[in-house]
Protein backbone atom coordinates (compact mmCIF):
# COMPACT_ATOMS: atom_id res chain seq x y z
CA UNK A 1 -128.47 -136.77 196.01
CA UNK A 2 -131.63 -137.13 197.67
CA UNK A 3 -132.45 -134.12 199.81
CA UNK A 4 -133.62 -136.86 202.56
CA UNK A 5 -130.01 -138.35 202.66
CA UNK A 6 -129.75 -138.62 206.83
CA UNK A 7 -126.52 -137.32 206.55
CA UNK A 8 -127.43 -134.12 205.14
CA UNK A 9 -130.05 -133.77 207.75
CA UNK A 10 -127.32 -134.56 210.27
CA UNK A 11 -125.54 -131.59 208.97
CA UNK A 12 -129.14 -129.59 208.61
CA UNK A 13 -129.39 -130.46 212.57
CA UNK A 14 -126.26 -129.24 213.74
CA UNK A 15 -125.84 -126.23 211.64
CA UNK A 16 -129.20 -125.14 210.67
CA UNK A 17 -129.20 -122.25 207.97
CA UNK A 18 -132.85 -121.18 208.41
CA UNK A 19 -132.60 -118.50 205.78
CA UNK A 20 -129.90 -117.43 203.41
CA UNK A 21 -129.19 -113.75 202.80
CA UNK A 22 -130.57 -111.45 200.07
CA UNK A 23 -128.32 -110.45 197.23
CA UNK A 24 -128.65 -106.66 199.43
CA UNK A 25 -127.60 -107.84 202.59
CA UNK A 26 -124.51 -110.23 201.02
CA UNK A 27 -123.58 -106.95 199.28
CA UNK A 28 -123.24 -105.35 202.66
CA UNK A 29 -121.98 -108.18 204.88
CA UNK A 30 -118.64 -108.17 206.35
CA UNK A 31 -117.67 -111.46 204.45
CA UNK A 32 -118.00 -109.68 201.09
CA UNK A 33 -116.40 -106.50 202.01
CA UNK A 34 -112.95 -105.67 200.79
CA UNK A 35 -109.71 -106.20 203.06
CA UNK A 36 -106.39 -105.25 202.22
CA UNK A 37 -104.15 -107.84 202.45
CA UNK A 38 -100.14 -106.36 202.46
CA UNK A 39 -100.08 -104.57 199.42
CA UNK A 40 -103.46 -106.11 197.68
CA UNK A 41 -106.79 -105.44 198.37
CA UNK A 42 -109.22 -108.77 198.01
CA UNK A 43 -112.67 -108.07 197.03
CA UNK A 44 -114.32 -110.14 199.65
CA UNK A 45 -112.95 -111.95 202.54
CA UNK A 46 -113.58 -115.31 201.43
CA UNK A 47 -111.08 -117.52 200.99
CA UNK A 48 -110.32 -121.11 199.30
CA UNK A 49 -107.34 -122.59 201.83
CA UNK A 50 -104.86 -125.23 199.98
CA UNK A 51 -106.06 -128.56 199.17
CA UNK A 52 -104.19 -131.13 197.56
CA UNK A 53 -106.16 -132.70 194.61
CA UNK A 54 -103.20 -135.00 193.56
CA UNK A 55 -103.48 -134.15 189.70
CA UNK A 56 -99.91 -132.99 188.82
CA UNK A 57 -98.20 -135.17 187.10
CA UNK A 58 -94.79 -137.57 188.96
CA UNK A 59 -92.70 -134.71 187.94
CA UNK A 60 -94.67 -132.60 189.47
CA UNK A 61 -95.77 -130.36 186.39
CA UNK A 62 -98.66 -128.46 185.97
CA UNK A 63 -101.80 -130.99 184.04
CA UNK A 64 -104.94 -129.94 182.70
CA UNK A 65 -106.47 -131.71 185.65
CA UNK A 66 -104.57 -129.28 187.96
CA UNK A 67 -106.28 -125.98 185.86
CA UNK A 68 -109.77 -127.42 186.00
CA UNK A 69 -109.34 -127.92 189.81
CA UNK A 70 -108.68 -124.43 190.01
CA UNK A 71 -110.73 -123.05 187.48
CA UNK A 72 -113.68 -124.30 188.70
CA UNK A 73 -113.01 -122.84 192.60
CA UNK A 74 -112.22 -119.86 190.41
CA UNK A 75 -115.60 -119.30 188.87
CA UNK A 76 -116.79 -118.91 192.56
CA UNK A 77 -115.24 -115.62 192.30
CA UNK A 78 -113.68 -116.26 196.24
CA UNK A 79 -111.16 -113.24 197.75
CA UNK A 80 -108.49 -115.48 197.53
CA UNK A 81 -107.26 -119.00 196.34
CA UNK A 82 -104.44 -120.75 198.03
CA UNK A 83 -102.78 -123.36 195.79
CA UNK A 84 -102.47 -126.73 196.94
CA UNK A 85 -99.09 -127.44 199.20
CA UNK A 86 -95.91 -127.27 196.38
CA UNK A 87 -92.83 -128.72 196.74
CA UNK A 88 -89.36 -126.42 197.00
CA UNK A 89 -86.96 -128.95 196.20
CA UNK A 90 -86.21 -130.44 193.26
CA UNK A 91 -87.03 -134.10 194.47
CA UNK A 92 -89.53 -136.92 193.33
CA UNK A 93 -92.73 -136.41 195.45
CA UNK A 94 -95.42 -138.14 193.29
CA UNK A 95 -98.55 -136.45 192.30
CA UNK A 96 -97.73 -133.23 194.01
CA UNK A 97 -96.99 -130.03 192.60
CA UNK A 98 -93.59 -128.45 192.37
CA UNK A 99 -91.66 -125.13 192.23
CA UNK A 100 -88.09 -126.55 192.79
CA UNK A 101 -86.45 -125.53 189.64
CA UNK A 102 -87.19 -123.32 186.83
CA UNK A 103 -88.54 -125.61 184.47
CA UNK A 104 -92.27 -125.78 186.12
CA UNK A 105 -92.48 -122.14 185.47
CA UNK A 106 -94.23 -122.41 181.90
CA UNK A 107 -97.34 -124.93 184.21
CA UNK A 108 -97.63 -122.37 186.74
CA UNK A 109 -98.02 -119.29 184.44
CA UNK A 110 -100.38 -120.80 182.66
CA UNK A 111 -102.46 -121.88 185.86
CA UNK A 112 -101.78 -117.80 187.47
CA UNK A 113 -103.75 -116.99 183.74
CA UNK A 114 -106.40 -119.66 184.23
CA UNK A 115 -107.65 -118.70 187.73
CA UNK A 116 -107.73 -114.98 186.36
CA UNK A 117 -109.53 -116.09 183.51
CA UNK A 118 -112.24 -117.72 185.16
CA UNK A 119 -112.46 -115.11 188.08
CA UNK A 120 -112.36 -112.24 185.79
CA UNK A 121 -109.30 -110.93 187.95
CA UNK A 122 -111.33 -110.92 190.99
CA UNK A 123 -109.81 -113.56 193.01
CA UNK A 124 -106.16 -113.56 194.01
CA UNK A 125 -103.83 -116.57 193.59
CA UNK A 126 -101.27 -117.20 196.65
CA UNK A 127 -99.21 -120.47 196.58
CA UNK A 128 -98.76 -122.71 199.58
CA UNK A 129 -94.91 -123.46 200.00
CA UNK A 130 -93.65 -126.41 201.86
CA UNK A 131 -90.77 -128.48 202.89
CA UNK A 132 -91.27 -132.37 204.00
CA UNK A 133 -88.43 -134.82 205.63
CA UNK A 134 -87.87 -138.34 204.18
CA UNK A 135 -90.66 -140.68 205.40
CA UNK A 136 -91.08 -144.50 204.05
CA UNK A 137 -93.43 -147.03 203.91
CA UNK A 138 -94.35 -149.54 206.50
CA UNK A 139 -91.84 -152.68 205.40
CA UNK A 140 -92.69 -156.23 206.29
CA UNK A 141 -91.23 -158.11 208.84
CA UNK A 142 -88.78 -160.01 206.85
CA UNK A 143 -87.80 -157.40 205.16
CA UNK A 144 -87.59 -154.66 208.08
CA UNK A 145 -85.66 -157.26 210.12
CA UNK A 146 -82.90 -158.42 207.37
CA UNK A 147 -82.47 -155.64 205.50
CA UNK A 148 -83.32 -151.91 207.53
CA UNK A 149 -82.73 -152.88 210.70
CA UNK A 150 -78.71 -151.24 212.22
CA UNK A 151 -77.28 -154.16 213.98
CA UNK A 152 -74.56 -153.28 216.88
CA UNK A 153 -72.75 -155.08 219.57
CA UNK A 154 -75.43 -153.02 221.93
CA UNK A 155 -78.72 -155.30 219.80
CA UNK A 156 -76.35 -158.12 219.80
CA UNK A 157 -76.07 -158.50 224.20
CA UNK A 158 -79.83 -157.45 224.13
CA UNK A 159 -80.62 -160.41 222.24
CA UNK A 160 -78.28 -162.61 223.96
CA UNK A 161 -79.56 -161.47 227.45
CA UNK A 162 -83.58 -162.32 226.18
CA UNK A 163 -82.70 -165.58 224.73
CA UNK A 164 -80.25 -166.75 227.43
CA UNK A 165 -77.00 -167.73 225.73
CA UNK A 166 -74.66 -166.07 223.57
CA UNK A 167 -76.14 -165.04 219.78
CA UNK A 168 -73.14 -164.87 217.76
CA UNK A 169 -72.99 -161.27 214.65
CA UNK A 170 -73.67 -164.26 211.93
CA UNK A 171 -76.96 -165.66 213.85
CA UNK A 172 -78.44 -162.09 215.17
CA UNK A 173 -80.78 -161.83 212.42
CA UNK A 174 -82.10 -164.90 212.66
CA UNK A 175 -82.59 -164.83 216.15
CA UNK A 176 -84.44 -161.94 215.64
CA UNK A 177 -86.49 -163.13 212.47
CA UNK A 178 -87.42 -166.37 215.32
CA UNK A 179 -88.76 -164.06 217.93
CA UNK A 180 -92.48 -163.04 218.48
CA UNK A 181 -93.72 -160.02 218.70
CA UNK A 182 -93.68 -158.88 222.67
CA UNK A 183 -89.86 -160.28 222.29
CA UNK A 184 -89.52 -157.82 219.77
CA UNK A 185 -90.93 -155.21 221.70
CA UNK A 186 -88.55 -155.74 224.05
CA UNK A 187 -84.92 -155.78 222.15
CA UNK A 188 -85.72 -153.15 219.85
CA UNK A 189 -84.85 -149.23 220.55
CA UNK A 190 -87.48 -147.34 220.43
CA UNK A 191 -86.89 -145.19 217.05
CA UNK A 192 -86.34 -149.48 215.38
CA UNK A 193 -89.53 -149.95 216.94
CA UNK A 194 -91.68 -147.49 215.52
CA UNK A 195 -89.96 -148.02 212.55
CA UNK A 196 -90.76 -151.39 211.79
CA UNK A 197 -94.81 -150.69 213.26
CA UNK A 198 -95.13 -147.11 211.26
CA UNK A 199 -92.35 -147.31 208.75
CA UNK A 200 -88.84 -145.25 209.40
CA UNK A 201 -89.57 -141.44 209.67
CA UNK A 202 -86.94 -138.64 209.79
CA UNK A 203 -87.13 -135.53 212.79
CA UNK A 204 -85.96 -132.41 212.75
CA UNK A 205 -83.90 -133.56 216.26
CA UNK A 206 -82.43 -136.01 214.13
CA UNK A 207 -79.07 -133.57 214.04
CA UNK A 208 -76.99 -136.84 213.71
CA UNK A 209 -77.70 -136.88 210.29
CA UNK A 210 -75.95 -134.30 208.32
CA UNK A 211 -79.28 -133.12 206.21
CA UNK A 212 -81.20 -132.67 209.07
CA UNK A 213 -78.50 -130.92 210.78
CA UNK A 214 -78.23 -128.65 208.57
CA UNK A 215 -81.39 -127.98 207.49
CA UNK A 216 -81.35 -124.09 209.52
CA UNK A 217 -78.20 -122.99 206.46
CA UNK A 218 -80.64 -125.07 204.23
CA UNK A 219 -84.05 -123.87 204.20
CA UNK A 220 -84.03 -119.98 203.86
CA UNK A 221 -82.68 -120.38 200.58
CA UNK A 222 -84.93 -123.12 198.96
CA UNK A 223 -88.15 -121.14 200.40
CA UNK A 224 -86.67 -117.87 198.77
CA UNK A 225 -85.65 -119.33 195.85
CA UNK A 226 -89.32 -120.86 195.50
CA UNK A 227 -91.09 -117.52 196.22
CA UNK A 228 -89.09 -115.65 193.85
CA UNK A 229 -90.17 -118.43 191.00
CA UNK A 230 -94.02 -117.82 192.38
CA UNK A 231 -93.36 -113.91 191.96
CA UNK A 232 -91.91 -114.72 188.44
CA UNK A 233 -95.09 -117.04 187.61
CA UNK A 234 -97.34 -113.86 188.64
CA UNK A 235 -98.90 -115.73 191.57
CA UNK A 236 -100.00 -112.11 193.58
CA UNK A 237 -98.16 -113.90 196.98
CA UNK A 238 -96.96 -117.19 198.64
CA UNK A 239 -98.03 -118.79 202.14
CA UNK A 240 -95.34 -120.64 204.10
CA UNK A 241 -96.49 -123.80 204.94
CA UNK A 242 -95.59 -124.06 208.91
CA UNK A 243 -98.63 -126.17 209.79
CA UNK A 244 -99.23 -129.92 210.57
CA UNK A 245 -96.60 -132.63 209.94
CA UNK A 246 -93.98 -131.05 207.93
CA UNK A 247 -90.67 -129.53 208.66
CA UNK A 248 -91.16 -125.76 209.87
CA UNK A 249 -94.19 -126.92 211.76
CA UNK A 250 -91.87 -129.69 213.38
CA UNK A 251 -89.33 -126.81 214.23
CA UNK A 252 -92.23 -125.28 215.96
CA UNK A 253 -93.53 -128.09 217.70
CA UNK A 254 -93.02 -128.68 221.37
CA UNK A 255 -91.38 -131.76 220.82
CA UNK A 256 -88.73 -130.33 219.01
CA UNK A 257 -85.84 -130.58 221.41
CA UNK A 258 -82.70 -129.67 219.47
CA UNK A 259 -80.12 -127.73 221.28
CA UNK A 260 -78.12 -126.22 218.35
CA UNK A 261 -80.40 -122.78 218.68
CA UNK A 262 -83.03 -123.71 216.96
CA UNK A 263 -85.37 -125.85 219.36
CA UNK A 264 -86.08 -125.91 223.06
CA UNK A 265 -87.93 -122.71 223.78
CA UNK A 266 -90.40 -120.84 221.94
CA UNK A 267 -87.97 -117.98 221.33
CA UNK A 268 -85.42 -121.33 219.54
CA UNK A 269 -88.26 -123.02 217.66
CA UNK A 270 -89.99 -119.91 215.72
CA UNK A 271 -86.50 -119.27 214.82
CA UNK A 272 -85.92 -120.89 211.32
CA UNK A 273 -89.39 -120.24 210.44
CA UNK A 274 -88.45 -116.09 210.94
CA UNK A 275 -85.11 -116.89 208.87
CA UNK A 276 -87.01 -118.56 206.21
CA UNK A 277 -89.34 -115.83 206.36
CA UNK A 278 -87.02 -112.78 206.59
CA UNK A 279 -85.25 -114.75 203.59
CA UNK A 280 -88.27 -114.79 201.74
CA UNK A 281 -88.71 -111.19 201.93
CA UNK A 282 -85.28 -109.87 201.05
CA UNK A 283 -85.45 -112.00 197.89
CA UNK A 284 -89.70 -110.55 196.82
CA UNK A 285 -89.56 -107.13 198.24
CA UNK A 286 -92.04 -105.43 200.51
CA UNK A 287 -94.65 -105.17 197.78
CA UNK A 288 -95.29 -108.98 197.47
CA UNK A 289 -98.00 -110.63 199.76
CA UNK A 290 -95.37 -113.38 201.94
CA UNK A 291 -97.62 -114.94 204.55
CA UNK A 292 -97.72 -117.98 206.50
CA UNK A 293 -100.05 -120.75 207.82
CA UNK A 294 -99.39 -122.29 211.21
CA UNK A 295 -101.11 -124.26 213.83
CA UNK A 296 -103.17 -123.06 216.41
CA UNK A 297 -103.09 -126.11 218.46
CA UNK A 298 -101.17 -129.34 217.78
CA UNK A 299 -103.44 -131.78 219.64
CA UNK A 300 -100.89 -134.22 220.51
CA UNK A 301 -99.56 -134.90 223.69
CA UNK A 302 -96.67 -132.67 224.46
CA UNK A 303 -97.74 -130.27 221.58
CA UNK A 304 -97.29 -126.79 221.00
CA UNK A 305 -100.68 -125.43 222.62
CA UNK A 306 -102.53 -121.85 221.73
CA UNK A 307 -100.57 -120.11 223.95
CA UNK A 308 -97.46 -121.04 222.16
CA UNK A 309 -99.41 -120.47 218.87
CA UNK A 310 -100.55 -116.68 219.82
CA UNK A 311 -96.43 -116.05 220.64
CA UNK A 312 -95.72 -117.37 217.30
CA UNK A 313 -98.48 -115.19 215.61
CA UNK A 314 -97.48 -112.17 217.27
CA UNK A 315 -93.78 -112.85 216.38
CA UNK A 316 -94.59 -113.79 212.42
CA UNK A 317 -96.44 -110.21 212.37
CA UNK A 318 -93.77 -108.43 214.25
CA UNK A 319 -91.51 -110.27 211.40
CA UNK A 320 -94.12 -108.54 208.70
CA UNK A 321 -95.44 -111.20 207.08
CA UNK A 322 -98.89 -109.94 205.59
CA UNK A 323 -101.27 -112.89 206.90
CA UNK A 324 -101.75 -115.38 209.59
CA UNK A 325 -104.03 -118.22 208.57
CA UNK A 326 -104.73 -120.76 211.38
CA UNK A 327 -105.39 -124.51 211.22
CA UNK A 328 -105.35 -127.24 214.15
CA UNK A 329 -103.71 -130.81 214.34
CA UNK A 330 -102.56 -132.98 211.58
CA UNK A 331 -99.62 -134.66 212.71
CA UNK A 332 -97.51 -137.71 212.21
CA UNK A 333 -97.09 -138.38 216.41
CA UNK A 334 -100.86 -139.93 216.55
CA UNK A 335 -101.51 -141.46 213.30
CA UNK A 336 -103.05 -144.56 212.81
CA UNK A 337 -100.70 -147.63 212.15
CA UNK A 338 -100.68 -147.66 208.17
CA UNK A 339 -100.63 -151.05 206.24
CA UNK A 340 -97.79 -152.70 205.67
CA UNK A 341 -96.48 -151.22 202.37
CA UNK A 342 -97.90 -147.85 202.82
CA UNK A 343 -96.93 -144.83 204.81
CA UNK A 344 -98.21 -143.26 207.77
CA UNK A 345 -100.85 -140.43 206.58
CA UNK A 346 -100.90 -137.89 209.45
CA UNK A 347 -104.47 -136.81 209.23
CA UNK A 348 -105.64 -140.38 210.79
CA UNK A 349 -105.09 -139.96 214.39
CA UNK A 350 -107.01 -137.84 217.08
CA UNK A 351 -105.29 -134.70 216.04
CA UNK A 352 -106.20 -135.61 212.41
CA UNK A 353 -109.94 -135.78 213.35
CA UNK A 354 -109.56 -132.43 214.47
CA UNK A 355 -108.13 -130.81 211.47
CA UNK A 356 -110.85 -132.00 210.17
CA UNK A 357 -113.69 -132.96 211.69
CA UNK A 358 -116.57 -134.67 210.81
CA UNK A 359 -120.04 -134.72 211.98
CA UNK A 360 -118.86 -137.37 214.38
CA UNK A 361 -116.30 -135.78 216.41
CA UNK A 362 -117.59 -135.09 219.94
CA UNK A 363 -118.97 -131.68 221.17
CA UNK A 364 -118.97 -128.99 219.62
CA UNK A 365 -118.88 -130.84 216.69
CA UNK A 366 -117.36 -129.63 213.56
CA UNK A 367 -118.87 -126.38 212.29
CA UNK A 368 -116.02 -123.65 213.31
CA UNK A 369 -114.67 -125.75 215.50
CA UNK A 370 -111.26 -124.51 215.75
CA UNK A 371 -112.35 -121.04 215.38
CA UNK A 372 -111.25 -120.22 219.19
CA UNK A 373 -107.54 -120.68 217.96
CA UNK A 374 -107.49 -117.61 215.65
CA UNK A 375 -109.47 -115.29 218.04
CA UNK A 376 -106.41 -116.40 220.30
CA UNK A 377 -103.53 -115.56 217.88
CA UNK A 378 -105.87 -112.07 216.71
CA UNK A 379 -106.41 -110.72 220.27
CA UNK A 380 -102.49 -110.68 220.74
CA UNK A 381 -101.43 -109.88 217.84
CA UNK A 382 -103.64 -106.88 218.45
CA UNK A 383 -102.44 -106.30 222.12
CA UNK A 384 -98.91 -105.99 220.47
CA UNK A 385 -100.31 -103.16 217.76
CA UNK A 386 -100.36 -104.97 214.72
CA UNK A 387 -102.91 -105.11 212.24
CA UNK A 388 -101.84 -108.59 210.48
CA UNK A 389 -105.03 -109.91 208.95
CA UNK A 390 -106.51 -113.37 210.57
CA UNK A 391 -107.36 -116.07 208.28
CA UNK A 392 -109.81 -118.72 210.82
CA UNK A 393 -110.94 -122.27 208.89
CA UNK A 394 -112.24 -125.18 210.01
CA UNK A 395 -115.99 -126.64 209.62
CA UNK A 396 -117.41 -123.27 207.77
CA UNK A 397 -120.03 -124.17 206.08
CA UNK A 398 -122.68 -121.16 205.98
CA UNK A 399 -122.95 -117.25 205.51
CA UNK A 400 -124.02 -116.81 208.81
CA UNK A 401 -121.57 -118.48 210.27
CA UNK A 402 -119.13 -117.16 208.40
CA UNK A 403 -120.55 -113.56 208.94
CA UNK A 404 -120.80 -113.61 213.03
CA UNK A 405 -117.18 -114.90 213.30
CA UNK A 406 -116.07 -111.71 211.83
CA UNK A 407 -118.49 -109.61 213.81
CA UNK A 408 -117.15 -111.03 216.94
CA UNK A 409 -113.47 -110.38 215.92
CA UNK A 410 -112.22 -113.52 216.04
CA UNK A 411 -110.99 -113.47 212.41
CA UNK A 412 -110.57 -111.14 209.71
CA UNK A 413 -111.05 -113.69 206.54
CA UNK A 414 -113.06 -116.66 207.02
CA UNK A 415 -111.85 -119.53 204.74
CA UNK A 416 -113.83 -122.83 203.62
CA UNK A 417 -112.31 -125.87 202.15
CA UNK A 418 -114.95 -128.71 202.15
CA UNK A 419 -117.55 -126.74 201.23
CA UNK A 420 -115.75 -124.94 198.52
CA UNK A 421 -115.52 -128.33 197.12
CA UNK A 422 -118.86 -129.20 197.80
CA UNK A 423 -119.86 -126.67 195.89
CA UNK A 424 -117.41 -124.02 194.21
CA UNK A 425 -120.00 -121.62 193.07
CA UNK A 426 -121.46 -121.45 197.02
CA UNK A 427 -119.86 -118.19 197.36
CA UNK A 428 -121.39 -116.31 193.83
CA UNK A 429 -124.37 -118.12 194.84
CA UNK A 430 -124.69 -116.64 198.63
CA UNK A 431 -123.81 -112.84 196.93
CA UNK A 432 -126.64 -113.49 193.91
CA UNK A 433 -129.20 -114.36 196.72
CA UNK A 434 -129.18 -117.54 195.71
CA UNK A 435 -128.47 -119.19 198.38
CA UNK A 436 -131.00 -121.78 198.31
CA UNK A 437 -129.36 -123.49 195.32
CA UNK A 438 -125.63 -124.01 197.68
CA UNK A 439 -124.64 -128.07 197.49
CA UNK A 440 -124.06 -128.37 201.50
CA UNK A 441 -121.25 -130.34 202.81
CA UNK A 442 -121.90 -133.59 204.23
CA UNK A 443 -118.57 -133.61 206.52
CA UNK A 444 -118.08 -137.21 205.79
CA UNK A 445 -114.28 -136.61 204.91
CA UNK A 446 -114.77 -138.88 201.70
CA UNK A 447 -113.04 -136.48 200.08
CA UNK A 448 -109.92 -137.19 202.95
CA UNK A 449 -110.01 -140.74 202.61
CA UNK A 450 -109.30 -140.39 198.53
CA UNK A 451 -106.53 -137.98 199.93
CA UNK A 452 -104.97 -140.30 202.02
CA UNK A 453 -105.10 -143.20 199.33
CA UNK A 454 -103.40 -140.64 196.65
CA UNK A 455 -106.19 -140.94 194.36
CA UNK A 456 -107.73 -137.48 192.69
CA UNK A 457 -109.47 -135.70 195.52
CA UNK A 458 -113.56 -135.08 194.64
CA UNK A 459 -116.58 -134.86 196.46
CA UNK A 460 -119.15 -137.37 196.69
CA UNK A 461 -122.25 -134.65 195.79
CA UNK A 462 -121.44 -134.35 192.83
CA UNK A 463 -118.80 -136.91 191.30
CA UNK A 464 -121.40 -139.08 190.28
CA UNK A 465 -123.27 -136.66 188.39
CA UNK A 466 -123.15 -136.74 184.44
CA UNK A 467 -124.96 -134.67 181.99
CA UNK A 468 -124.88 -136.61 178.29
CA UNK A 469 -122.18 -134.41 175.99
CA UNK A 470 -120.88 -131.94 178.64
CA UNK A 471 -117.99 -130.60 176.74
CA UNK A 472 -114.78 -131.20 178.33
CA UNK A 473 -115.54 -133.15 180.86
CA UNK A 474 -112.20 -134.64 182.56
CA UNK A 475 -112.76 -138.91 184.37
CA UNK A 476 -110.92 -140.40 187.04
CA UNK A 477 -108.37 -142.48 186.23
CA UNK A 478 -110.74 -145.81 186.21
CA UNK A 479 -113.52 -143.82 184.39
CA UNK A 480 -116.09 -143.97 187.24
CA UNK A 481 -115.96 -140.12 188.84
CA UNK A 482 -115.89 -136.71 187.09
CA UNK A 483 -112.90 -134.39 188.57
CA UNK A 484 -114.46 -131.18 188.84
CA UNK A 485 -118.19 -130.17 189.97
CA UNK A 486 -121.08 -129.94 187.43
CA UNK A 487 -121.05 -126.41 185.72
CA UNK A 488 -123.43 -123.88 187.24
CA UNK A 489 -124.94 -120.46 185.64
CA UNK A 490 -126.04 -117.58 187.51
């Protein structure tokens, strides 16, 4: 791309790198010194958080797509990698990776070998574990109104009442099917009505159904189980996924209002999460790196705020889990209104935007934008005594920047997502003194909006770019885009 490109002087402007450091004073920055991590030591405290690339197969097994996605972030030689978000359960998911049963073991040994491989044992391998409720697709009206919709004597008199005579059980749904769409607005409940706008989505308050209910004597066990197939794999530790839309961030959220014990106040909603983790534990031993990313800030109205996220930091190290890494919105309560036949993507909203923000968010902007929220969590998890190591993300994008945030104590590993994908050799280029040659970020989110269509993640600097017989190189699906970045040598 054109080093003119007005976006990349857009990102130029608002995070100027007017020098990039020596290969002497990488050596001795803070961001490549060693940390210890639990019971590992990384080599550098740069980190590659989880991204989903969506190149697993339906089952969820291990392709050669998914181990050039990683090898390539692997030649970057980074502290740590944190696999992409992988299912417990043993349930269709699509394109996403899974570590429900033990028959994915043989993909994910053989991607634990491939990142050591290509790192030459120099970067750690951590898997993100997660757990996600039942969510469906926006129907259409017909279809929403004669087949999904619960009809009751209670809709029955509402519709009666609106239309002004008596709607008998056989003529409801066509009464309904006959109304506009401020009728509608009025007659339907409002879990029918979001339904039908955003497609039927399941709560963790939704204790009237039995799997939700029980989902506290459920979880521990499917987390464990998981971990203790990552330990067999050889992945060097796991990261409990308690961020963003998905259920042990929901039991954390503000708006989770059960009253069984396990929602309400702080001290109720951090409660699964410490049985999952405590579960976790028993089943991998002290030895084995168990740690956990959460929000900082939910950015929704009614969320769980920083203060709530700095309680739940100090408790998760009091718990000994071995990290903390922060992230910031993401949820399902402000998405945009999908299309009908797709399903709500929870990254589209306002607290989307600032998960991950762009060069058009408003002041700040992007670059470390959410940094704030893990100086938060660190300075009380430090008032308490602990040591638990700080992972901050968000809009890193430069050595500098990367270097001061540590000086200042706000975080104890900086971690880079967009930019790692920008360019996965950024980091072995920064400690060669090579800075000048880094592939900046644009912070367009192109890469997001392939996410959120479920098509193979890449970046737009470099999926265009095609050198005549490059030996194994690996095509999007309609043979237009390359999957991984163009190879670099130091």
């Amino acid at each position: 791309m054109a080093e003119h490109d007005p976006r990349l002087e857009l990102v130029e402007r608002l995070l100027p790198v007017t020098r990039f450091p020596s290969r002497e004073e990488a050596e001795a920055s803070r961001w490549f010194s060693p940390i210890r991590v639990g019971a590992l030591e990384l080599h550098a405290r740069t980190w590659v958080p989880a991204m989903v690339p969506w190149r697993a197969t339906e089952e969820g097994e291990v392709t050669e797509g998914v181990l050039a996605w990683y090898r390539r972030f692997a030649k970057g030689e980074p502290g740590a990698i944190v696999v992409e978000a992988t299912g417990i359960r043993d349930v269709p998911s699509g394109p996403l990776l899974r570590i429900g049963h033990d028959r994915f073991l043989p993909g994910l040994r053989k991607l634990v070998e491939t990142v050591r491989e290509a790192s030459g044992g120099r970067t750690k391998l951590f898997i993100q574990l997660i757990d996600f409720l039942r969510i469906r697709r926006r129907p259409t009206r017909e279809a929403f109104l004669t087949r999904f919709l619960a009809l009751d004597d209670a809709y029955r008199e509402s519709v009666s009442k609106l239309l002004g005579h008596d709607v008998p059980e056989s003529g409801l749904r066509a009464a309904l099917l006959a109304m506009d769409e401020t009728q509608l607005e009025q007659v339907l409940r409002p879990r029918d009505l979001e339904s039908y706008r955003m497609g039927q989505r399941q709560r963790v308050t939704d204790v009237d159904e039995p799997e939700i209910r029980e989902l506290p004597e459920v979880l521990p066990k499917l987390f464990a189980d998981a971990a203790a197939r990552a330990q067999e794999a050889g992945f060097d530790g796991v990261e409990l996924h308690a961020a963003h839309a998905y259920t042990l961030a929901s039991f954390l959220s503000r708006h989770n209002t059960r009253t069984d014990g396990y929602g309400g106040p702080r001290e109720n909603r951090i409660r699964l999460p410490l049985e999952v983790a405590r579960a976790v534990r028993q089943r991998v031993g002290k030895g084995y790196v168990v740690g956990v990313r959460f929000l900082g800030d939910e950015s929704i109205d009614g969320g769980s705020d920083v203060e709530d996220a700095a309680f739940f930091g100090r408790e998760f190290a009091r718990a000994g889990l071995d990290f903390l890494s922060i992230s910031r919105g993401g949820k399902f309560e402000d998405a945009k209104q999908p299309r009908v036949g797709h399903a709500a993507y929870p990254y589209t909203g306002p607290s989307g935007h600032e998960c991950m923000p762009t060069t058009r968010i408003a002041e700040p902007g992007p670059f470390g934008r959410n940094v704030h929220l893990a100086a938060r969590i660190r300075a009380v998890v430090r008032e308490a005594g602990l040591q638990t190591p700080v992972v901050a993300a968000g809009g890193i994008a430069s050595f500098w920047q990367a270097e001061q945030i540590l000086e200042r104590g706000e975080a104890d590993i900086v971690a880079a997502a967009r930019q790692s994908l920008a360019d996965p050799d950024w980091l072995k280029k920064l400690r060669l003194g090579r800075g000048n040659e880094v592939r900046r970020c644009l912070f367009t989110n192109y890469c997001e909006g392939l996410d959120q269509a479920h098509k193979p993640v890449t970046c737009q600097r470099w999926d265009r770019e095609f050198t005549e017989g490059e030996p194994d190189l690996l095509l999007s699906p309609d043979g237009r885009r390359r999957l991984t970045a163009p190879p670099w040598s130091p």
